[in-house]
PDB file of N, CA and C in Angstrom:
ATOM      1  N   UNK A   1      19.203  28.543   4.318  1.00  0.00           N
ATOM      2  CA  UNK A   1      18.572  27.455   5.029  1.00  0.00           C
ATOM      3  C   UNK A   1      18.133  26.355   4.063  1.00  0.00           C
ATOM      4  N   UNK A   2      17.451  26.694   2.870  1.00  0.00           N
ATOM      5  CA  UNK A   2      16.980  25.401   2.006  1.00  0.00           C
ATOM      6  C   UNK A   2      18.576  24.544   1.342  1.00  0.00           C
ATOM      7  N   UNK A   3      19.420  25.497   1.268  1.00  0.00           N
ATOM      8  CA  UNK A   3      20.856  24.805   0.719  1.00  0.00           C
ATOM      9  C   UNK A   3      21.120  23.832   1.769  1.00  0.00           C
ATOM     10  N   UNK A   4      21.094  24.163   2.939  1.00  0.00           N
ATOM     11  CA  UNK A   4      21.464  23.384   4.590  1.00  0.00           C
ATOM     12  C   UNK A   4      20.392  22.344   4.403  1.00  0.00           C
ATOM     13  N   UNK A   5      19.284  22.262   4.134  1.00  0.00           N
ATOM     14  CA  UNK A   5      18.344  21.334   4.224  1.00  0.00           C
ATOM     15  C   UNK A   5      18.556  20.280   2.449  1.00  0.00           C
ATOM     16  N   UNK A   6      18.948  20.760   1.694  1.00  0.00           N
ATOM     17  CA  UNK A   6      19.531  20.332   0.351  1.00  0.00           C
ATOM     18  C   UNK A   6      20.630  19.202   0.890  1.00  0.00           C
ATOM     19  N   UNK A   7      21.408  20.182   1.401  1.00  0.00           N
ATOM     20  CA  UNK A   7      22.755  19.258   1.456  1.00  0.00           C
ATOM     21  C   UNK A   7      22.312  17.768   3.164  1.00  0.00           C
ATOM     22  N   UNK A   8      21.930  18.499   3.622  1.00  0.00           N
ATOM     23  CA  UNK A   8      21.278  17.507   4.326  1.00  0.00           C
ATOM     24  C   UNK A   8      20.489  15.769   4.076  1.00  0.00           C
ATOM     25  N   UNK A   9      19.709  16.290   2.849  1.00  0.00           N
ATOM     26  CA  UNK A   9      18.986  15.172   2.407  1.00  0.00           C
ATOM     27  C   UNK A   9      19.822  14.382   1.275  1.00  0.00           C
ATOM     28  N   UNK A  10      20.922  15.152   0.586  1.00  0.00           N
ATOM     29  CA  UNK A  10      21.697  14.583  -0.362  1.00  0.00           C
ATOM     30  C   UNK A  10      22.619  13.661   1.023  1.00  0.00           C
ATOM     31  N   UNK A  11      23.612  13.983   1.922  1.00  0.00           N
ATOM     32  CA  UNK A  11      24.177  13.270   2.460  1.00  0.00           C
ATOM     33  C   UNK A  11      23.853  12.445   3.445  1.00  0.00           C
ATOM     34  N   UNK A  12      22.368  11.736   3.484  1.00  0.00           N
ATOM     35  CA  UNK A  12      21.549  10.917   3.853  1.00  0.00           C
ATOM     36  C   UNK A  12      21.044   9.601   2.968  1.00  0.00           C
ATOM     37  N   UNK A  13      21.278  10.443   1.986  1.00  0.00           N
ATOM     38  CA  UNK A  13      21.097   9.625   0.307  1.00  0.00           C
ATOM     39  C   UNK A  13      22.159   8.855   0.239  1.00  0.00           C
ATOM     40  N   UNK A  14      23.246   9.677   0.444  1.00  0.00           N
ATOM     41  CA  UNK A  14      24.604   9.036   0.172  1.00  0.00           C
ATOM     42  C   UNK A  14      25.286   8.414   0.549  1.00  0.00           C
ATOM     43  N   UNK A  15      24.687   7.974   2.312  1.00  0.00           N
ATOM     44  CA  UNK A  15      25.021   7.280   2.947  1.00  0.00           C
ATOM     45  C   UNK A  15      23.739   5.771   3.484  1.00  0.00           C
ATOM     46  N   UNK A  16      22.840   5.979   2.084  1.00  0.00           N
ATOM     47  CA  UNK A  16      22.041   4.943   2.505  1.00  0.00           C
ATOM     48  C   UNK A  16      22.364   4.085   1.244  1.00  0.00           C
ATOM     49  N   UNK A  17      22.006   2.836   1.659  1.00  0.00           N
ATOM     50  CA  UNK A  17      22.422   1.751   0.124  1.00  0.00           C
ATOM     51  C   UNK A  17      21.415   1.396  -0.599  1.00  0.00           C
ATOM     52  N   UNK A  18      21.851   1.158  -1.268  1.00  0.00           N
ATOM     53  CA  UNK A  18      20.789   1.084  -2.547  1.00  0.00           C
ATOM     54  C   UNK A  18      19.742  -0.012  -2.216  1.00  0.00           C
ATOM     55  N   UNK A  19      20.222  -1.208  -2.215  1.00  0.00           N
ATOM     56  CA  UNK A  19      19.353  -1.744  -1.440  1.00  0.00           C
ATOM     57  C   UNK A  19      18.060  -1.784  -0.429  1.00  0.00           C
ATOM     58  N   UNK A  20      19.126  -0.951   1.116  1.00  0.00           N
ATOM     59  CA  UNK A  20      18.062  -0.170   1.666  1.00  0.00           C
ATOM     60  C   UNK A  20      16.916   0.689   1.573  1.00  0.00           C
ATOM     61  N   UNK A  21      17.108   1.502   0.250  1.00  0.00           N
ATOM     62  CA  UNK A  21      16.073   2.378  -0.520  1.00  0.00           C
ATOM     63  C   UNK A  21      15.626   1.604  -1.248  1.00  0.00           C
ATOM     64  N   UNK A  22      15.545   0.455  -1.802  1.00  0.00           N
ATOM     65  CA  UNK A  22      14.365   0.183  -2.370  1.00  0.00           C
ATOM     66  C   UNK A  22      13.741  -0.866  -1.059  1.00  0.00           C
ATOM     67  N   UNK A  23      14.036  -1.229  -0.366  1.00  0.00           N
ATOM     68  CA  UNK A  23      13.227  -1.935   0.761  1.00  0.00           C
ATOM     69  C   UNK A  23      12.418  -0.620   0.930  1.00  0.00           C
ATOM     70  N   UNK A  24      13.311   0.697   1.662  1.00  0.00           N
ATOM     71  CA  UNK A  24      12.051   1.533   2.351  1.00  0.00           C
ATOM     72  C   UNK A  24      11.433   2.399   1.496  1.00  0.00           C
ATOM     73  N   UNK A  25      11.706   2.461   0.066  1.00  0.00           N
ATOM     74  CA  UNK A  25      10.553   2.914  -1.029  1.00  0.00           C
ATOM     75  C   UNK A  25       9.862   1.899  -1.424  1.00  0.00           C
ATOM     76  N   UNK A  26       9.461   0.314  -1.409  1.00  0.00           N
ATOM     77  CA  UNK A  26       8.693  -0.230  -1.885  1.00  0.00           C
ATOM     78  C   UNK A  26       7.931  -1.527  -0.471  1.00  0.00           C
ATOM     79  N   UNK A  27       8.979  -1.512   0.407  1.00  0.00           N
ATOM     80  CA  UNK A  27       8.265  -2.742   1.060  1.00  0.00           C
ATOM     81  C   UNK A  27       7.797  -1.993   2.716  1.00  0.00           C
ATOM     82  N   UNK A  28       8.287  -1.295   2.551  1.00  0.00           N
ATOM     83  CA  UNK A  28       8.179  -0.527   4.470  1.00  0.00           C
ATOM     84  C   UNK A  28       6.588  -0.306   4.550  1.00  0.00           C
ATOM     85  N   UNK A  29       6.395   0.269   3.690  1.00  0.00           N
ATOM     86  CA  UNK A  29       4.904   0.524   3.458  1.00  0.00           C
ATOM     87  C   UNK A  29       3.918  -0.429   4.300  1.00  0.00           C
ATOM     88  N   UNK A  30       4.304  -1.332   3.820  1.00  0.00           N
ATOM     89  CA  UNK A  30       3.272  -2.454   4.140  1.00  0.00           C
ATOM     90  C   UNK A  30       4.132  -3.674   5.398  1.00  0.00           C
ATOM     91  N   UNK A  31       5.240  -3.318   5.407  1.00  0.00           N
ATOM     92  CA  UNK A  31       5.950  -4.317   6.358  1.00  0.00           C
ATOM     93  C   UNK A  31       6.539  -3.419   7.120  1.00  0.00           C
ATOM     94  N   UNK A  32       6.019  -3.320   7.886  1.00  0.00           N
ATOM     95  CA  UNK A  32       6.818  -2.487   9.150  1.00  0.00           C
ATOM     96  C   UNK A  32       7.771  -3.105  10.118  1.00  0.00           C
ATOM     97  N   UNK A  33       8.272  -2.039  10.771  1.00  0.00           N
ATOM     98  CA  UNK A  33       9.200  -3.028  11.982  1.00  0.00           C
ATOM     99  C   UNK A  33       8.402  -2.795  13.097  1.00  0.00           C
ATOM    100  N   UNK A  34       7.169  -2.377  13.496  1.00  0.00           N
ATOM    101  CA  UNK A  34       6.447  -2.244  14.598  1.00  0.00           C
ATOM    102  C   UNK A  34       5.369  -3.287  14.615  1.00  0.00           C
ATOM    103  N   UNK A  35       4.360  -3.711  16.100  1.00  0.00           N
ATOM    104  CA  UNK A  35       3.489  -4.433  15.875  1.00  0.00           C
ATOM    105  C   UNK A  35       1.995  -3.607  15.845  1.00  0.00           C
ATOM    106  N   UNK A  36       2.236  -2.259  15.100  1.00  0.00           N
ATOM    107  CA  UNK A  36       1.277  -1.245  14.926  1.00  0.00           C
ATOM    108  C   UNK A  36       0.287  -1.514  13.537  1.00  0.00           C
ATOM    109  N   UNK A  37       1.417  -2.763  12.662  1.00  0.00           N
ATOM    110  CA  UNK A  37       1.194  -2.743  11.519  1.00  0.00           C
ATOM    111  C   UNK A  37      -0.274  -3.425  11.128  1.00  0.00           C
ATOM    112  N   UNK A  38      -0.997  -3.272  10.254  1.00  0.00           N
ATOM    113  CA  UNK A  38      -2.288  -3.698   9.672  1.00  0.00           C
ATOM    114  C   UNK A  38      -2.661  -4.022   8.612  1.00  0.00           C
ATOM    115  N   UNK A  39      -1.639  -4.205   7.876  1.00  0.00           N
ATOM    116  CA  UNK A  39      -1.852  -4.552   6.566  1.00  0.00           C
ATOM    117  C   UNK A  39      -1.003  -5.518   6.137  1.00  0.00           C
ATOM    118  N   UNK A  40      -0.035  -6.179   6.767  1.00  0.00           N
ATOM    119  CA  UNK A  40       1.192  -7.127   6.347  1.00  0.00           C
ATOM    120  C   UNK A  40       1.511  -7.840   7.656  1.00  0.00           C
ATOM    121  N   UNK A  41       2.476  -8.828   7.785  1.00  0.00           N
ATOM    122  CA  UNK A  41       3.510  -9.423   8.518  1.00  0.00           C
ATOM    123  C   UNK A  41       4.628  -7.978   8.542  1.00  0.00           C
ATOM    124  N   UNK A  42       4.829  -7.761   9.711  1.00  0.00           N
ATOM    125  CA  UNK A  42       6.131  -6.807  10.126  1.00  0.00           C
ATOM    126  C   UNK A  42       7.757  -7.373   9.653  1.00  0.00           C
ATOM    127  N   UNK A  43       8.464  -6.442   8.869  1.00  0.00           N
ATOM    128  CA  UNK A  43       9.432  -7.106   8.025  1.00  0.00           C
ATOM    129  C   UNK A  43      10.590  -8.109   9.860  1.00  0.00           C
ATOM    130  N   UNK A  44       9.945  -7.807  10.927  1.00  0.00           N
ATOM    131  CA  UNK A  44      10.761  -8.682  11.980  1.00  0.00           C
ATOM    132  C   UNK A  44      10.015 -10.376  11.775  1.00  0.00           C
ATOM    133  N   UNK A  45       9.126 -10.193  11.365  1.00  0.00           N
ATOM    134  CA  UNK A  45       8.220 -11.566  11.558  1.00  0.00           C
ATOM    135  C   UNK A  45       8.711 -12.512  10.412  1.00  0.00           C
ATOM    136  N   UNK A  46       8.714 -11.276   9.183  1.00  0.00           N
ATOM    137  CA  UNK A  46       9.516 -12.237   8.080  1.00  0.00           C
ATOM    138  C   UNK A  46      10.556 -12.894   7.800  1.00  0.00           C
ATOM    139  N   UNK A  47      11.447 -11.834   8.550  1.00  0.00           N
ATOM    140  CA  UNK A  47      12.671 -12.234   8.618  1.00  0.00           C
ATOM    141  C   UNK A  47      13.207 -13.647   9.376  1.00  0.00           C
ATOM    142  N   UNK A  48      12.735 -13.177  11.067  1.00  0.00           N
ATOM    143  CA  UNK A  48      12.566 -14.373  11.797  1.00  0.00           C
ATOM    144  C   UNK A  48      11.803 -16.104  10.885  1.00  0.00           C
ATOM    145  N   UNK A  49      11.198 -15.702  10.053  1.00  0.00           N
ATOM    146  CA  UNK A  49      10.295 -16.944   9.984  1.00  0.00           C
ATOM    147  C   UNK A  49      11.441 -17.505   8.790  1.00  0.00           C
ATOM    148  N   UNK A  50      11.707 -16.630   7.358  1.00  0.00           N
ATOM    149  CA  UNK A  50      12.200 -16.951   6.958  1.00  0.00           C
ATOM    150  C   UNK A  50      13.887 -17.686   6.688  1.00  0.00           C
ATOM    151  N   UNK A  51      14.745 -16.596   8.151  1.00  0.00           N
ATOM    152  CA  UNK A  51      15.568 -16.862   8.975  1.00  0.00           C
ATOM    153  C   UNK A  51      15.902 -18.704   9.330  1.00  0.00           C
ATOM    154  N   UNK A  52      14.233 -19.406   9.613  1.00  0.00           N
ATOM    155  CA  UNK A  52      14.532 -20.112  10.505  1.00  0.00           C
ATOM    156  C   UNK A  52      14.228 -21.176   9.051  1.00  0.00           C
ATOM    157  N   UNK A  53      13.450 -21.228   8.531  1.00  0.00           N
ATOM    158  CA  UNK A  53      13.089 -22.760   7.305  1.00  0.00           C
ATOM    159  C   UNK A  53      14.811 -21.935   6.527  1.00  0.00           C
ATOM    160  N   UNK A  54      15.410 -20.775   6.328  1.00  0.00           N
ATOM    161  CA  UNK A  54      16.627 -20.881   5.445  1.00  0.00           C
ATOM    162  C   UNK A  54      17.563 -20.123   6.118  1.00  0.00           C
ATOM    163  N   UNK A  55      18.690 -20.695   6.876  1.00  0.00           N
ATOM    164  CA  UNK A  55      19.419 -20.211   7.804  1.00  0.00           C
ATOM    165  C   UNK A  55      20.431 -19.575   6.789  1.00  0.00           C
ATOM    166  N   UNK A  56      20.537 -20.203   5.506  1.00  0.00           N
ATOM    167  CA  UNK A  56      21.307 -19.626   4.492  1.00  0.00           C
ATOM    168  C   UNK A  56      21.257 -19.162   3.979  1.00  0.00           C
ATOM    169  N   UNK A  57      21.750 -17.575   3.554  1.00  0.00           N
ATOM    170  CA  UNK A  57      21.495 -16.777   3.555  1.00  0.00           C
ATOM    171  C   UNK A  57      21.371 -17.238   1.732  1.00  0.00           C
ATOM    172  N   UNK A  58      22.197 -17.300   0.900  1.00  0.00           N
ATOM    173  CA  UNK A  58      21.566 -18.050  -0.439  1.00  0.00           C
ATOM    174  C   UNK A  58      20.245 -18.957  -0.461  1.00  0.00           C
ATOM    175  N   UNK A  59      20.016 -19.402  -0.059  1.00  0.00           N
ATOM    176  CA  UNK A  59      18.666 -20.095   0.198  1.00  0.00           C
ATOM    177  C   UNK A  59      17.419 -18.862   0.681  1.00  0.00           C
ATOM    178  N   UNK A  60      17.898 -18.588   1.522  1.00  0.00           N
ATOM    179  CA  UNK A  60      16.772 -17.160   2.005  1.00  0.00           C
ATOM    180  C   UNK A  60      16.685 -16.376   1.257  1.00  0.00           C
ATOM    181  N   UNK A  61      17.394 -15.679   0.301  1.00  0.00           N
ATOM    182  CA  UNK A  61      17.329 -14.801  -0.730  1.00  0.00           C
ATOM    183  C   UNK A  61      16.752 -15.605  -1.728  1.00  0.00           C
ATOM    184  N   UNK A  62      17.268 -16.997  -2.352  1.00  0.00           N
ATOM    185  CA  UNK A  62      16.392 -17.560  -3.816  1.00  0.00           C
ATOM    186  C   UNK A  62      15.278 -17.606  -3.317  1.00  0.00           C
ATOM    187  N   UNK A  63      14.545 -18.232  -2.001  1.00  0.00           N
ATOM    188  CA  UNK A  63      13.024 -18.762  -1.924  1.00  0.00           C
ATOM    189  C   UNK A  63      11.927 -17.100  -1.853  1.00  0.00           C
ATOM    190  N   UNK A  64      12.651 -16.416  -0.851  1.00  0.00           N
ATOM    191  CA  UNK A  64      11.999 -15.319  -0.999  1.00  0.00           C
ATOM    192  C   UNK A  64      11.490 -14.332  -2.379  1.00  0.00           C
ATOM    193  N   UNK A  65      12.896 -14.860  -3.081  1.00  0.00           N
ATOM    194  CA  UNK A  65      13.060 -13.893  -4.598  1.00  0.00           C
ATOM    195  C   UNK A  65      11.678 -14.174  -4.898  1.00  0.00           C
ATOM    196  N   UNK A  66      11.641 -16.187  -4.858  1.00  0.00           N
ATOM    197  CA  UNK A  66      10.840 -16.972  -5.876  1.00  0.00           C
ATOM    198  C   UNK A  66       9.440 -16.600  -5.622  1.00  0.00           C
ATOM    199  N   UNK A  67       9.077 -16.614  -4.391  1.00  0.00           N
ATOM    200  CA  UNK A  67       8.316 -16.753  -3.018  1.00  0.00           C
ATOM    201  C   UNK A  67       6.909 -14.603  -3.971  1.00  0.00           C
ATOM    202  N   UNK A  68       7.912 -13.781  -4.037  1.00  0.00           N
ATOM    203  CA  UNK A  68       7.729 -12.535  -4.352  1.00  0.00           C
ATOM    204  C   UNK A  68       7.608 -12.570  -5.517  1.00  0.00           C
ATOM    205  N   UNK A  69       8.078 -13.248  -6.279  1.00  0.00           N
ATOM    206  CA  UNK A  69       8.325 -13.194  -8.047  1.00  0.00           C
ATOM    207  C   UNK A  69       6.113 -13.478  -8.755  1.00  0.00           C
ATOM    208  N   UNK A  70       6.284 -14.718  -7.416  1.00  0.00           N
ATOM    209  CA  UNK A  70       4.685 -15.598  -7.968  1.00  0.00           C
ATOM    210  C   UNK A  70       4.325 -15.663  -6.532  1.00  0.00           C
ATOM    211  N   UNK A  71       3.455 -14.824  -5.525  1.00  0.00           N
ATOM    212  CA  UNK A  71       3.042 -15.423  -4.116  1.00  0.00           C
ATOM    213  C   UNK A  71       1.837 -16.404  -4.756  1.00  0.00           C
ATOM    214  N   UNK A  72       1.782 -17.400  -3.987  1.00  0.00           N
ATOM    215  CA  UNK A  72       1.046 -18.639  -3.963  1.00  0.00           C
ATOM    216  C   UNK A  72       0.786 -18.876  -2.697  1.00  0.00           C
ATOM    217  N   UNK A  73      -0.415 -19.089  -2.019  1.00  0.00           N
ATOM    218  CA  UNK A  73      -0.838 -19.597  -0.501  1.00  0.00           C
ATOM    219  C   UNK A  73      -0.287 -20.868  -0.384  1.00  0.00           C
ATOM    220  N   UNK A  74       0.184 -21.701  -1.311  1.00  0.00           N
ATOM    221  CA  UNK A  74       0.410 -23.060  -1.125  1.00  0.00           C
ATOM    222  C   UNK A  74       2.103 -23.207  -0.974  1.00  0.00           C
ATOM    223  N   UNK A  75       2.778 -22.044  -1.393  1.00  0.00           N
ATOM    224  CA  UNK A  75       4.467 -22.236  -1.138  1.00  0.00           C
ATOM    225  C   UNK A  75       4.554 -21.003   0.000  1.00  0.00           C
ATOM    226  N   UNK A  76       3.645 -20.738   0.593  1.00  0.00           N
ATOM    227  CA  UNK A  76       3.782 -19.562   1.525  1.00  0.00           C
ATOM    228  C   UNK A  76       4.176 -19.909   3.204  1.00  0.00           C
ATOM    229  N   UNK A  77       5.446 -19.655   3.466  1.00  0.00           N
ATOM    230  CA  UNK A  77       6.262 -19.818   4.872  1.00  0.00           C
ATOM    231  C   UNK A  77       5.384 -19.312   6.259  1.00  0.00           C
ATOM    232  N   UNK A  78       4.253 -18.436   5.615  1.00  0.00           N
ATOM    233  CA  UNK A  78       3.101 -17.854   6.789  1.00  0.00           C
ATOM    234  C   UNK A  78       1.970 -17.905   5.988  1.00  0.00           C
ATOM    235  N   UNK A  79       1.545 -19.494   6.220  1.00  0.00           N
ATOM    236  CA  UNK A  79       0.091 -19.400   6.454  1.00  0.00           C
ATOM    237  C   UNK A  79      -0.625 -18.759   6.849  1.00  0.00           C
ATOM    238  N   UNK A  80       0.079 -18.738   8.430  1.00  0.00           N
ATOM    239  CA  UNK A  80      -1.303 -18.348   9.437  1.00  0.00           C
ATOM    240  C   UNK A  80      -1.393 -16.400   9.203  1.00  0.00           C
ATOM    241  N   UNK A  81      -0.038 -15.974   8.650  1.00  0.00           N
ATOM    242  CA  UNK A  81      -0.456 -14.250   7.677  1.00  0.00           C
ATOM    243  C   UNK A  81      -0.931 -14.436   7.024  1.00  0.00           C
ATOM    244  N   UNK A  82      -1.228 -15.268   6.405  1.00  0.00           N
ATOM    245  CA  UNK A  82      -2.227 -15.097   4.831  1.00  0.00           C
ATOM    246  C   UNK A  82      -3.774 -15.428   5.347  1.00  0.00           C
ATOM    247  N   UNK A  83      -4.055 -16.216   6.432  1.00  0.00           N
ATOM    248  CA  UNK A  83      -5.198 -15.956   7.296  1.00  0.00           C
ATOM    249  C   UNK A  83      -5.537 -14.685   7.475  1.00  0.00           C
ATOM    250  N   UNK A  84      -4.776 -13.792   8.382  1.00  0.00           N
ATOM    251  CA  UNK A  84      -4.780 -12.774   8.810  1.00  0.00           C
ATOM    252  C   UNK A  84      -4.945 -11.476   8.042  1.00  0.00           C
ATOM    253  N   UNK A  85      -3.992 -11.566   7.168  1.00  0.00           N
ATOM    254  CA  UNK A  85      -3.937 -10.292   6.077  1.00  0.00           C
ATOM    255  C   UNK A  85      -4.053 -10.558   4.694  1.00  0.00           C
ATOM    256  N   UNK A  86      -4.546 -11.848   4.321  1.00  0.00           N
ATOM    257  CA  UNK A  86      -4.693 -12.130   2.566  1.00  0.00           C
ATOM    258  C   UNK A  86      -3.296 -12.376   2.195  1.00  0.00           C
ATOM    259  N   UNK A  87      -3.500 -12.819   1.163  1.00  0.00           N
ATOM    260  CA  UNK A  87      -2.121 -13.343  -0.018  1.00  0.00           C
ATOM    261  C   UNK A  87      -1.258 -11.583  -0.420  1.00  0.00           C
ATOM    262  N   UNK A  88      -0.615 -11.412  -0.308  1.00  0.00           N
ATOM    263  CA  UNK A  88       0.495 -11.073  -1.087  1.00  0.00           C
ATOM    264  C   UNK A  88       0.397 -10.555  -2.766  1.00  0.00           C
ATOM    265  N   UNK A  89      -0.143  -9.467  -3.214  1.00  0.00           N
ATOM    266  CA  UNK A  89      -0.547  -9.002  -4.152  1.00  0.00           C
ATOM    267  C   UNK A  89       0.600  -9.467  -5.295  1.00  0.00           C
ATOM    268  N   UNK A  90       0.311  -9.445  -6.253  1.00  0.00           N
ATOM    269  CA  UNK A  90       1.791  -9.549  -7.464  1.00  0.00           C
ATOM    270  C   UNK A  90       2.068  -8.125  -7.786  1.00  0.00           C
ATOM    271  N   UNK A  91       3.551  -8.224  -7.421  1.00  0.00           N
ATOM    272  CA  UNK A  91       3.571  -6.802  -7.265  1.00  0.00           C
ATOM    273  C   UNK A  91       4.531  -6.412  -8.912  1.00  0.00           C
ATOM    274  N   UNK A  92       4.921  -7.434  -9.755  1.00  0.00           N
ATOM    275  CA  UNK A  92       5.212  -7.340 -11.501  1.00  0.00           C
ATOM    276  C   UNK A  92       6.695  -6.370 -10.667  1.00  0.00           C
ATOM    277  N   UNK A  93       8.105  -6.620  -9.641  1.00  0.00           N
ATOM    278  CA  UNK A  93       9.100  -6.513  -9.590  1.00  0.00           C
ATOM    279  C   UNK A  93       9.809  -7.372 -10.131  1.00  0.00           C
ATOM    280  N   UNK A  94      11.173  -6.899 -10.763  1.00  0.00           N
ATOM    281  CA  UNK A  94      11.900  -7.967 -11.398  1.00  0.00           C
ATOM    282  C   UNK A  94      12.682  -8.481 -10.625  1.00  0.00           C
ATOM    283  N   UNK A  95      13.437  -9.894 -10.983  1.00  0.00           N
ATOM    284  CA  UNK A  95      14.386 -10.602 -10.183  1.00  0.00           C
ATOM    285  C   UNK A  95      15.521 -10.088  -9.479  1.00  0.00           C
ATOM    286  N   UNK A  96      16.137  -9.472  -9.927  1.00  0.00           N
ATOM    287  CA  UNK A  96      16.925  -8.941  -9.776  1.00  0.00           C
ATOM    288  C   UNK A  96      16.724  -7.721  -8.273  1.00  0.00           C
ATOM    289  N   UNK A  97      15.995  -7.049  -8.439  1.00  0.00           N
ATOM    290  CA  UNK A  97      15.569  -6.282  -7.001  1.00  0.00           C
ATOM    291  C   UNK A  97      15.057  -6.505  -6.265  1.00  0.00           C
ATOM    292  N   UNK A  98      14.319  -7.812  -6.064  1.00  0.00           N
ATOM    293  CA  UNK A  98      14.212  -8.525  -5.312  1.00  0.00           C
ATOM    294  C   UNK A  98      14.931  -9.501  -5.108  1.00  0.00           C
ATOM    295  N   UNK A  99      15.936  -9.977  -5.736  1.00  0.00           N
ATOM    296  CA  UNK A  99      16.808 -10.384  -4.765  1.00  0.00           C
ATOM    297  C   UNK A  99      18.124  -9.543  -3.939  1.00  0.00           C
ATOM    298  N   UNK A 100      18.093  -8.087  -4.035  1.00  0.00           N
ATOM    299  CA  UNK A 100      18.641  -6.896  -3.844  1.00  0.00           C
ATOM    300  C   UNK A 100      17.664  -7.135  -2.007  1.00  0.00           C
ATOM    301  N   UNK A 101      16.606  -6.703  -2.308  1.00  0.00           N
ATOM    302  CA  UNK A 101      16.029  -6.385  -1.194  1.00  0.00           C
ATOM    303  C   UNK A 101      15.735  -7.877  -0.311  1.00  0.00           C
ATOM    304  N   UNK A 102      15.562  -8.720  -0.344  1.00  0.00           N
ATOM    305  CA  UNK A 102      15.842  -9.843   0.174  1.00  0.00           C
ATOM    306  C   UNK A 102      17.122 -10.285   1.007  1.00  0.00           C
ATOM    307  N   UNK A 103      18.361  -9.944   0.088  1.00  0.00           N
ATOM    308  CA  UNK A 103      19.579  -9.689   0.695  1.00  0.00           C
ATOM    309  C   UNK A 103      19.853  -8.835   1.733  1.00  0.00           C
ATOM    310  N   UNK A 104      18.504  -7.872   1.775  1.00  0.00           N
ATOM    311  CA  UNK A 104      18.979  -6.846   2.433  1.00  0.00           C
ATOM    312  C   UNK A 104      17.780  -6.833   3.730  1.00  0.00           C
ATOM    313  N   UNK A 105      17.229  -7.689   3.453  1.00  0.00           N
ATOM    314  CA  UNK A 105      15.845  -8.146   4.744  1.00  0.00           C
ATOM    315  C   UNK A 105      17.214  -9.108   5.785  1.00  0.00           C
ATOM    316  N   UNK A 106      17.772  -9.848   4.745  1.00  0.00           N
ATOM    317  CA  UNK A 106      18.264 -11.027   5.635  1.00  0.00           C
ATOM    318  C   UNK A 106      19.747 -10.299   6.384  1.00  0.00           C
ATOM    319  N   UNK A 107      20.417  -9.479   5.479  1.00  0.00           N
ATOM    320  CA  UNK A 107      21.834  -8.659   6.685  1.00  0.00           C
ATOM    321  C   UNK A 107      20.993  -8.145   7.485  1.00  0.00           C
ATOM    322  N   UNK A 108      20.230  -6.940   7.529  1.00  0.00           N
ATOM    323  CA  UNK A 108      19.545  -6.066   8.332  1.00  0.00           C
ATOM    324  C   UNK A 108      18.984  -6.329   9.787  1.00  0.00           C
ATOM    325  N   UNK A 109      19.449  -5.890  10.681  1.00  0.00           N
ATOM    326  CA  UNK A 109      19.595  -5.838  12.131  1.00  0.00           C
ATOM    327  C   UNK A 109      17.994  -5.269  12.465  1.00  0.00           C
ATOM    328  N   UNK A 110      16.996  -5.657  12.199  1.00  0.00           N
ATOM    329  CA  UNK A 110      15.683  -4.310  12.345  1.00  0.00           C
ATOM    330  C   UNK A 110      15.053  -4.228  13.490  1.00  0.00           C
ATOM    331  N   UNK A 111      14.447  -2.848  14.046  1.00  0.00           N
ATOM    332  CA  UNK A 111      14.513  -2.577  15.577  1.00  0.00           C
ATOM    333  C   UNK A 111      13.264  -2.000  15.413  1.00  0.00           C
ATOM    334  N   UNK A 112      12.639  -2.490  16.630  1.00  0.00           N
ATOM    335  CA  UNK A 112      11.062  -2.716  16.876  1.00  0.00           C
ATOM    336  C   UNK A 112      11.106  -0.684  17.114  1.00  0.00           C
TER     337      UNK A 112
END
């Protein structure tokens, strides 16, 4: 049974992208896809918002990268979240995986 449950979690692994795992090991936490959430904007709110000021998907990935790299209340696409839930901690990720997971906010289909 633990081999069945082994091979189980390996071919779950193996069929998730890399990408995807670092969204849901570092950002799910705090950005959910439900409106249960209490500590963040729900990664649907972000998407949508960011979606709409950068329909392009290069544009949506650099501002967000930039946006995550240094949060600032003054280049921030949700004000009225930073009312609500505070600024956006510095979270010291490098460029590069965040623009991994950005890429992967903006393909991603996400369901309430």
């Amino acid at each position: 049974m633990k081999y069945l449950l082994l091979l189980f979690i390996i071919f779950i692994n193996l069929n998730a992208t890399y990408p995807e795992l670092l969204f849901n090991g570092n950002c799910i936490t705090c950005h959910k896809t439900n409106n249960l959430n209490k500590s963040a904007p729900t990664v649907l709110e972000i998407q949508k918002e960011y979606k709409n000021a950068f329909p392009n998907k290069e544009e949506f990935v650099h501002y967000m990268t930039q946006w995550v790299l240094s949060p600032k209340e003054e280049t921030s696409l949700m004000q009225d979240k930073i009312e609500v839930y505070g600024l956006m901690p510095d979270l010291a990720y490098d460029k590069s995986t965040l623009e991994e997971i950005a890429a992967y906010i903006y393909d991603n289909n996400f369901k309430e």
